[in-house]
Protein backbone atom coordinates (compact mmCIF):
# COMPACT_ATOMS: atom_id res chain seq x y z
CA UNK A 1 -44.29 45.25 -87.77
CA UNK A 2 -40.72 45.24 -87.17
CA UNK A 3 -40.98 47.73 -84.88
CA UNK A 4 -43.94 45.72 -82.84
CA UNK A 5 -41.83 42.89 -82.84
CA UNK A 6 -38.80 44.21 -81.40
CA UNK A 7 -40.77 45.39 -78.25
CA UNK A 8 -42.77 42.51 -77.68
CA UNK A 9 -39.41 40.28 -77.49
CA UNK A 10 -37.74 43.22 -75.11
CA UNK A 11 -40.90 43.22 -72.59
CA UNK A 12 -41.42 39.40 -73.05
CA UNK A 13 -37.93 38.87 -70.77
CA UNK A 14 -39.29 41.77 -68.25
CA UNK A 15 -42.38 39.98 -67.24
CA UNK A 16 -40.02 37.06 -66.73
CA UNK A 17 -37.16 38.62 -64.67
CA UNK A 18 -40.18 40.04 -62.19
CA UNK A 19 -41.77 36.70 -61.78
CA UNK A 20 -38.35 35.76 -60.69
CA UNK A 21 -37.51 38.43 -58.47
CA UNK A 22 -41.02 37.23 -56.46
CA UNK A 23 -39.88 33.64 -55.86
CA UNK A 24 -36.39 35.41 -54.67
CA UNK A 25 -38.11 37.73 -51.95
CA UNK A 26 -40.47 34.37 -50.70
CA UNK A 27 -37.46 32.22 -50.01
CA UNK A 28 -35.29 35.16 -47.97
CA UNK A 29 -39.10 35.53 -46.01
CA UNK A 30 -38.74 31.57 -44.96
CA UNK A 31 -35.42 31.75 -44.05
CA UNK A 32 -35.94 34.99 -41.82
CA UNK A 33 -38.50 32.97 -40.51
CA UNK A 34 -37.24 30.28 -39.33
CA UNK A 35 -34.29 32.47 -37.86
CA UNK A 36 -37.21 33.90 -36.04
CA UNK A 37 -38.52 30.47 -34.77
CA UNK A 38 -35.10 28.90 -33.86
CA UNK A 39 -34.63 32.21 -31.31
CA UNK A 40 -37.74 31.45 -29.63
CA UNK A 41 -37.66 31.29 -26.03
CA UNK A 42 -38.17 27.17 -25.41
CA UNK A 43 -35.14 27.24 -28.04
CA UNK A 44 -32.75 29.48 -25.98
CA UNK A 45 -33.50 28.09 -22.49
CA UNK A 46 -32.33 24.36 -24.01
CA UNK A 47 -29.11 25.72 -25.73
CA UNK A 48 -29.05 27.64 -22.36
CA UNK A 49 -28.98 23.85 -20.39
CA UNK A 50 -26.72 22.13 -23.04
CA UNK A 51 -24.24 24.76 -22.60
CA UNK A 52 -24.42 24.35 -18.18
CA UNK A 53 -23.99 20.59 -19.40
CA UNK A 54 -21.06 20.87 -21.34
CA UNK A 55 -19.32 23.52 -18.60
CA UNK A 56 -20.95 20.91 -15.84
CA UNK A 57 -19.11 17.94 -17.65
CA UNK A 58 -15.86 19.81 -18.35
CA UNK A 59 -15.53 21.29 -14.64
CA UNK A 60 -16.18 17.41 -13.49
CA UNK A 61 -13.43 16.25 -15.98
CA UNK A 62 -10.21 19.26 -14.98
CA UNK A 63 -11.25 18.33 -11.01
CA UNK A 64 -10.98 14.25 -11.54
CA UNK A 65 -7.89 14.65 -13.69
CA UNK A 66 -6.38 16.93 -10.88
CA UNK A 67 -7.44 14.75 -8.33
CA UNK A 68 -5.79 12.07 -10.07
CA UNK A 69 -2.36 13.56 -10.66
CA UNK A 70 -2.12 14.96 -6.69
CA UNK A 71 -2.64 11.03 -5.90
CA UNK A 72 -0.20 9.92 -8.58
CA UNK A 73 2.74 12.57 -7.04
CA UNK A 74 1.46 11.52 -3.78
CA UNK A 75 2.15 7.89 -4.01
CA UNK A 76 5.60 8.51 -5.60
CA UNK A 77 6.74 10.88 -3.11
CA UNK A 78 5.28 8.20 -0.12
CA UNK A 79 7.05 5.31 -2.63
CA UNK A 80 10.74 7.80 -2.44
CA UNK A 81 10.52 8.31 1.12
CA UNK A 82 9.42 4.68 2.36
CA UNK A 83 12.42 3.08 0.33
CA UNK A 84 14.94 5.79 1.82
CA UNK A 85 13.80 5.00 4.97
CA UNK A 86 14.24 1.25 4.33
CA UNK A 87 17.99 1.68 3.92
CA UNK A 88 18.07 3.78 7.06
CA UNK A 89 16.98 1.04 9.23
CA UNK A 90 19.03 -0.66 11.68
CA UNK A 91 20.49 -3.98 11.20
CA UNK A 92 19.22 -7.14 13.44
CA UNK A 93 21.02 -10.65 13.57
CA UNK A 94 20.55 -12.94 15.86
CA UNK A 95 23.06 -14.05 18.17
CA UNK A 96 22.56 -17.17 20.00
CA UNK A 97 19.31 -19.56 19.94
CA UNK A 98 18.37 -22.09 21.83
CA UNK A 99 15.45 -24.44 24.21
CA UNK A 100 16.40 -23.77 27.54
CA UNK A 101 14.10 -26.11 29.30
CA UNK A 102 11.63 -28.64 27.94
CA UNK A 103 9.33 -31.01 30.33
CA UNK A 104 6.51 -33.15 28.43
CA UNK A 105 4.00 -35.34 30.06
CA UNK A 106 1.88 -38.04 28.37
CA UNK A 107 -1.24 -38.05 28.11
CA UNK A 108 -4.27 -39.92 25.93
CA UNK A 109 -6.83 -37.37 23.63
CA UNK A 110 -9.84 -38.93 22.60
CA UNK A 111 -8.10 -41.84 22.22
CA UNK A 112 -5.01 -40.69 20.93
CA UNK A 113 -1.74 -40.54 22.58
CA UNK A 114 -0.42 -36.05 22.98
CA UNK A 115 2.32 -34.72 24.98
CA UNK A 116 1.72 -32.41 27.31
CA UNK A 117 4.47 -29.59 26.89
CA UNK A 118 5.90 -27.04 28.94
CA UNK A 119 8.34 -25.40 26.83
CA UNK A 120 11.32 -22.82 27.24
CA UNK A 121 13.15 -20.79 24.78
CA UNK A 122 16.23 -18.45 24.48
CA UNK A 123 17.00 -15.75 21.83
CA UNK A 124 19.78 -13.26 22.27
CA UNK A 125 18.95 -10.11 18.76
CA UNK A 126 21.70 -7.65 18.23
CA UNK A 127 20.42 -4.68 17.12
CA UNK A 128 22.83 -1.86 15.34
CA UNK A 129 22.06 1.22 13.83
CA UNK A 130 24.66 1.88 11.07
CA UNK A 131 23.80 5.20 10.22
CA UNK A 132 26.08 7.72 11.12
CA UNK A 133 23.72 10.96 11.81
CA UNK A 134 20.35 9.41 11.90
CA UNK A 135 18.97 8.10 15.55
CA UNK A 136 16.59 5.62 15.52
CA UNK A 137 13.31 5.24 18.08
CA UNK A 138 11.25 1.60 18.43
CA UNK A 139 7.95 2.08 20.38
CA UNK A 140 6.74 -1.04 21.76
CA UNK A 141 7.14 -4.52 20.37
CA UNK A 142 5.88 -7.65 20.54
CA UNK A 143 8.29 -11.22 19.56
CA UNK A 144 6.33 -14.46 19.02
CA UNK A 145 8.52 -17.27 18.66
CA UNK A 146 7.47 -20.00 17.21
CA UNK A 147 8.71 -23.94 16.59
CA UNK A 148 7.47 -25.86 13.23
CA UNK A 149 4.62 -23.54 12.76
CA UNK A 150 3.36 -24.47 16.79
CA UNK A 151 3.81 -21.08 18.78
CA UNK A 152 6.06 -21.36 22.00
CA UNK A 153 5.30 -18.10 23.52
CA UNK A 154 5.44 -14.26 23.03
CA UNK A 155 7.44 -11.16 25.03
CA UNK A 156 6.59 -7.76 24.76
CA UNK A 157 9.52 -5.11 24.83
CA UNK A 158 9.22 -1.79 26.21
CA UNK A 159 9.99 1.23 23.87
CA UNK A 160 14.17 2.50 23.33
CA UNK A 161 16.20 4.82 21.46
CA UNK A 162 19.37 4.08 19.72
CA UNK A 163 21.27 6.68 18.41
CA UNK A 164 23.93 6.66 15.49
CA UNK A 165 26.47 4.11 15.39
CA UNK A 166 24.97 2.19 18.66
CA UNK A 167 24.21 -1.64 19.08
CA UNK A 168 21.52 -2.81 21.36
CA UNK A 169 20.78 -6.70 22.47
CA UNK A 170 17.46 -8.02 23.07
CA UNK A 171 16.72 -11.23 25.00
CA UNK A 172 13.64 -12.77 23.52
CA UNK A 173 12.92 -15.74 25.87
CA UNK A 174 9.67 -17.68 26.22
CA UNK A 175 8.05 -19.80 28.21
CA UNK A 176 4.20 -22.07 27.11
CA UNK A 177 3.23 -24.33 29.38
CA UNK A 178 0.52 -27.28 28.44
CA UNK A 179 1.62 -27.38 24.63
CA UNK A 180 -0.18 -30.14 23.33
CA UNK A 181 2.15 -32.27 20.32
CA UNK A 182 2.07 -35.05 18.82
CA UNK A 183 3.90 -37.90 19.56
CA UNK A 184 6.07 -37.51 16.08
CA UNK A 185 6.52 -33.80 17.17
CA UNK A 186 7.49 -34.78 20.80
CA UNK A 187 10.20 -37.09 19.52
CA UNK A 188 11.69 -34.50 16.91
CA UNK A 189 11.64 -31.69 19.09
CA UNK A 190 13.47 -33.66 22.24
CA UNK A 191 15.86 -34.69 19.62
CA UNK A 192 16.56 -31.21 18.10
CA UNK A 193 17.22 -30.17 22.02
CA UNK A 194 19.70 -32.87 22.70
CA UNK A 195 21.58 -32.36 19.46
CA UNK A 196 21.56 -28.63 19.50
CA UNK A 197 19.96 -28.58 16.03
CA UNK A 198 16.80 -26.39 17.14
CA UNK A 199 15.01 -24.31 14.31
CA UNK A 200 13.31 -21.36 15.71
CA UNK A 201 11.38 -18.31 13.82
CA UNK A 202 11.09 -14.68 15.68
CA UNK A 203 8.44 -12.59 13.79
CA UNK A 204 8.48 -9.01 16.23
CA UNK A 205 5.75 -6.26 15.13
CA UNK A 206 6.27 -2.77 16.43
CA UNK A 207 6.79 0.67 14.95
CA UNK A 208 9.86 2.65 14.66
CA UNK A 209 11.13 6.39 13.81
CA UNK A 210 13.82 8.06 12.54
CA UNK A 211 15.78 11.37 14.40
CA UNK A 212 18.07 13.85 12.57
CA UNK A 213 18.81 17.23 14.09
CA UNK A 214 15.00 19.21 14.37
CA UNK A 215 13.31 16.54 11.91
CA UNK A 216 11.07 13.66 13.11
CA UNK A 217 9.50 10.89 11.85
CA UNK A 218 7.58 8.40 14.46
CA UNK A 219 4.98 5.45 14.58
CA UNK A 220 6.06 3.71 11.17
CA UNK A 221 4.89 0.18 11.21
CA UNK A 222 7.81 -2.22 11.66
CA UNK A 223 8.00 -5.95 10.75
CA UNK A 224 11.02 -7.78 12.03
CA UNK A 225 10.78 -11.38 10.93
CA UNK A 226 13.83 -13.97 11.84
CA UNK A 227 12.88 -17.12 9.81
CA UNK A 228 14.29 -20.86 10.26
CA UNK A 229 16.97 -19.97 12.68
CA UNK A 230 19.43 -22.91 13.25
CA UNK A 231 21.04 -23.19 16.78
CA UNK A 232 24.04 -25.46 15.09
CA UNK A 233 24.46 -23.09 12.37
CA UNK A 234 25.12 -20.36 15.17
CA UNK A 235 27.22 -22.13 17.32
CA UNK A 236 29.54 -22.52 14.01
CA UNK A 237 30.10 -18.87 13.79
CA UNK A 238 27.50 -18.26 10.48
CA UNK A 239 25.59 -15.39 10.59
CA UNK A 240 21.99 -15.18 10.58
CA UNK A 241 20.40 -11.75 10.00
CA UNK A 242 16.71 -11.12 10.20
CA UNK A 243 14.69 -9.39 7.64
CA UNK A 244 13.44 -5.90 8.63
CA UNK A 245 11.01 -3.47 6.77
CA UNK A 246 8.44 -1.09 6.95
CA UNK A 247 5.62 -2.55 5.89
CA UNK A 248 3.21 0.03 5.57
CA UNK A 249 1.84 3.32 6.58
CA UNK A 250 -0.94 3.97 9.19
């Protein structure tokens, strides 16, 4: 009996090990299969698209950051060159300023009393290019001269080189006829004339380059503006310079 017993407990465990071994070899059949479902076909052809996706959206990203950083070094490099530039350009003061003829007529405007105005002005500009190796070119330009915001006339200039260490003078006169004021504006502006205290502004738009040796640089934008100048400060020997600057690129 012993004997008996001693088997039945050794092949009691047996039985048990093999039902175990069963339950092993059914969950490595499930996991096999669903390895088998997740390389079906439908599978692969969307990992296939996520992965275009992702390469799509990483392409897109490298070409907008690259685009990004040409414009930044672009704009610097425009930035560098327009303020070098700026301190190349020539120097313009003005020189003498003054109404050289005024004639006003009254007249009655819906009721209210104008003056009829027929208006002269006089502007003498020195122009001098400092620079001692760099030759400066102005293409056309037009002055518009102008009297307590009330324009007085415009004069177009021709295009002229100056080269290194040169001075040029432009005469900007002007001449409106039938400028209509108002009596307060008649009376301060015949007043101005007869006590030599006129107060002209010059704005000139134009374009400008720059010459040295093989290297050129034409059709920059130029803004030449002369603000508030004073005929009695002149004729007292201060200086009035006018504010010149490249305003943009185009």
């Amino acid at each position: 009996m012993a004997v008996g017993s001693d088997v039945f407990s050794t092949v009691s465990p047996q039985k048990h090990n093999k039902g175990g071994r069963r339950v092993a070899f059914s969950d490595v059949d499930a996991k096999e299969g669903g390895r088998r479902d997740s390389c079906s076909p439908s599978i692969r052809r969307r990992r296939d698209v996520e992965h275009k996706k992702s390469c799509c959206f990483r392409c897109c990203a490298c070409t907008c950051l690259s685009v990004l950083a040409i414009l930044l070094i672009g704009l610097l490099l425009a930035s560098t060159l327009v303020f070098f530039l700026q301190s190349e350009l020539p120097r313009i003061r003005v020189e003498t300023c003054s109404i050289s003829s005024i004639d006003m007529t009254r007249t009655q405007v819906n009721g209210k009393t104008v003056f009829l105005t027929d208006l002269g002005t006089n502007i003498l500009l020195n122009v001098t290019n400092r620079n001692e190796r760099v030759a400066v070119s102005f293409g056309p330009l037009k002055a518009n001269v102008s009297w307590e915001d009330i324009g007085v006339g415009e004069v177009r200039f021709a295009g002229f080189f100056l080269d290194s260490k040169l001075v040029s003078k432009l005469n900007v006169s002007t001449r409106v006829t039938g400028a209509t004021l108002n009596e307060d504006d008649a009376e301060q502006l015949q007043k101005q004339k007869e006590e030599h205290n006129t107060v002209l502004t010059v704005v000139m738009r134009g374009t400008v380059g720059f010459h040295v040796g093989w290297f050129h640089l034409q059709r920059l934008p130029l803004l030449v503006r002369c603000s508030e100048i004073n005929q009695a400060a002149l004729e007292v020997g201060q200086d009035q310079e006018c504010g010149v600057r490249i305003y943009a690129f185009s």
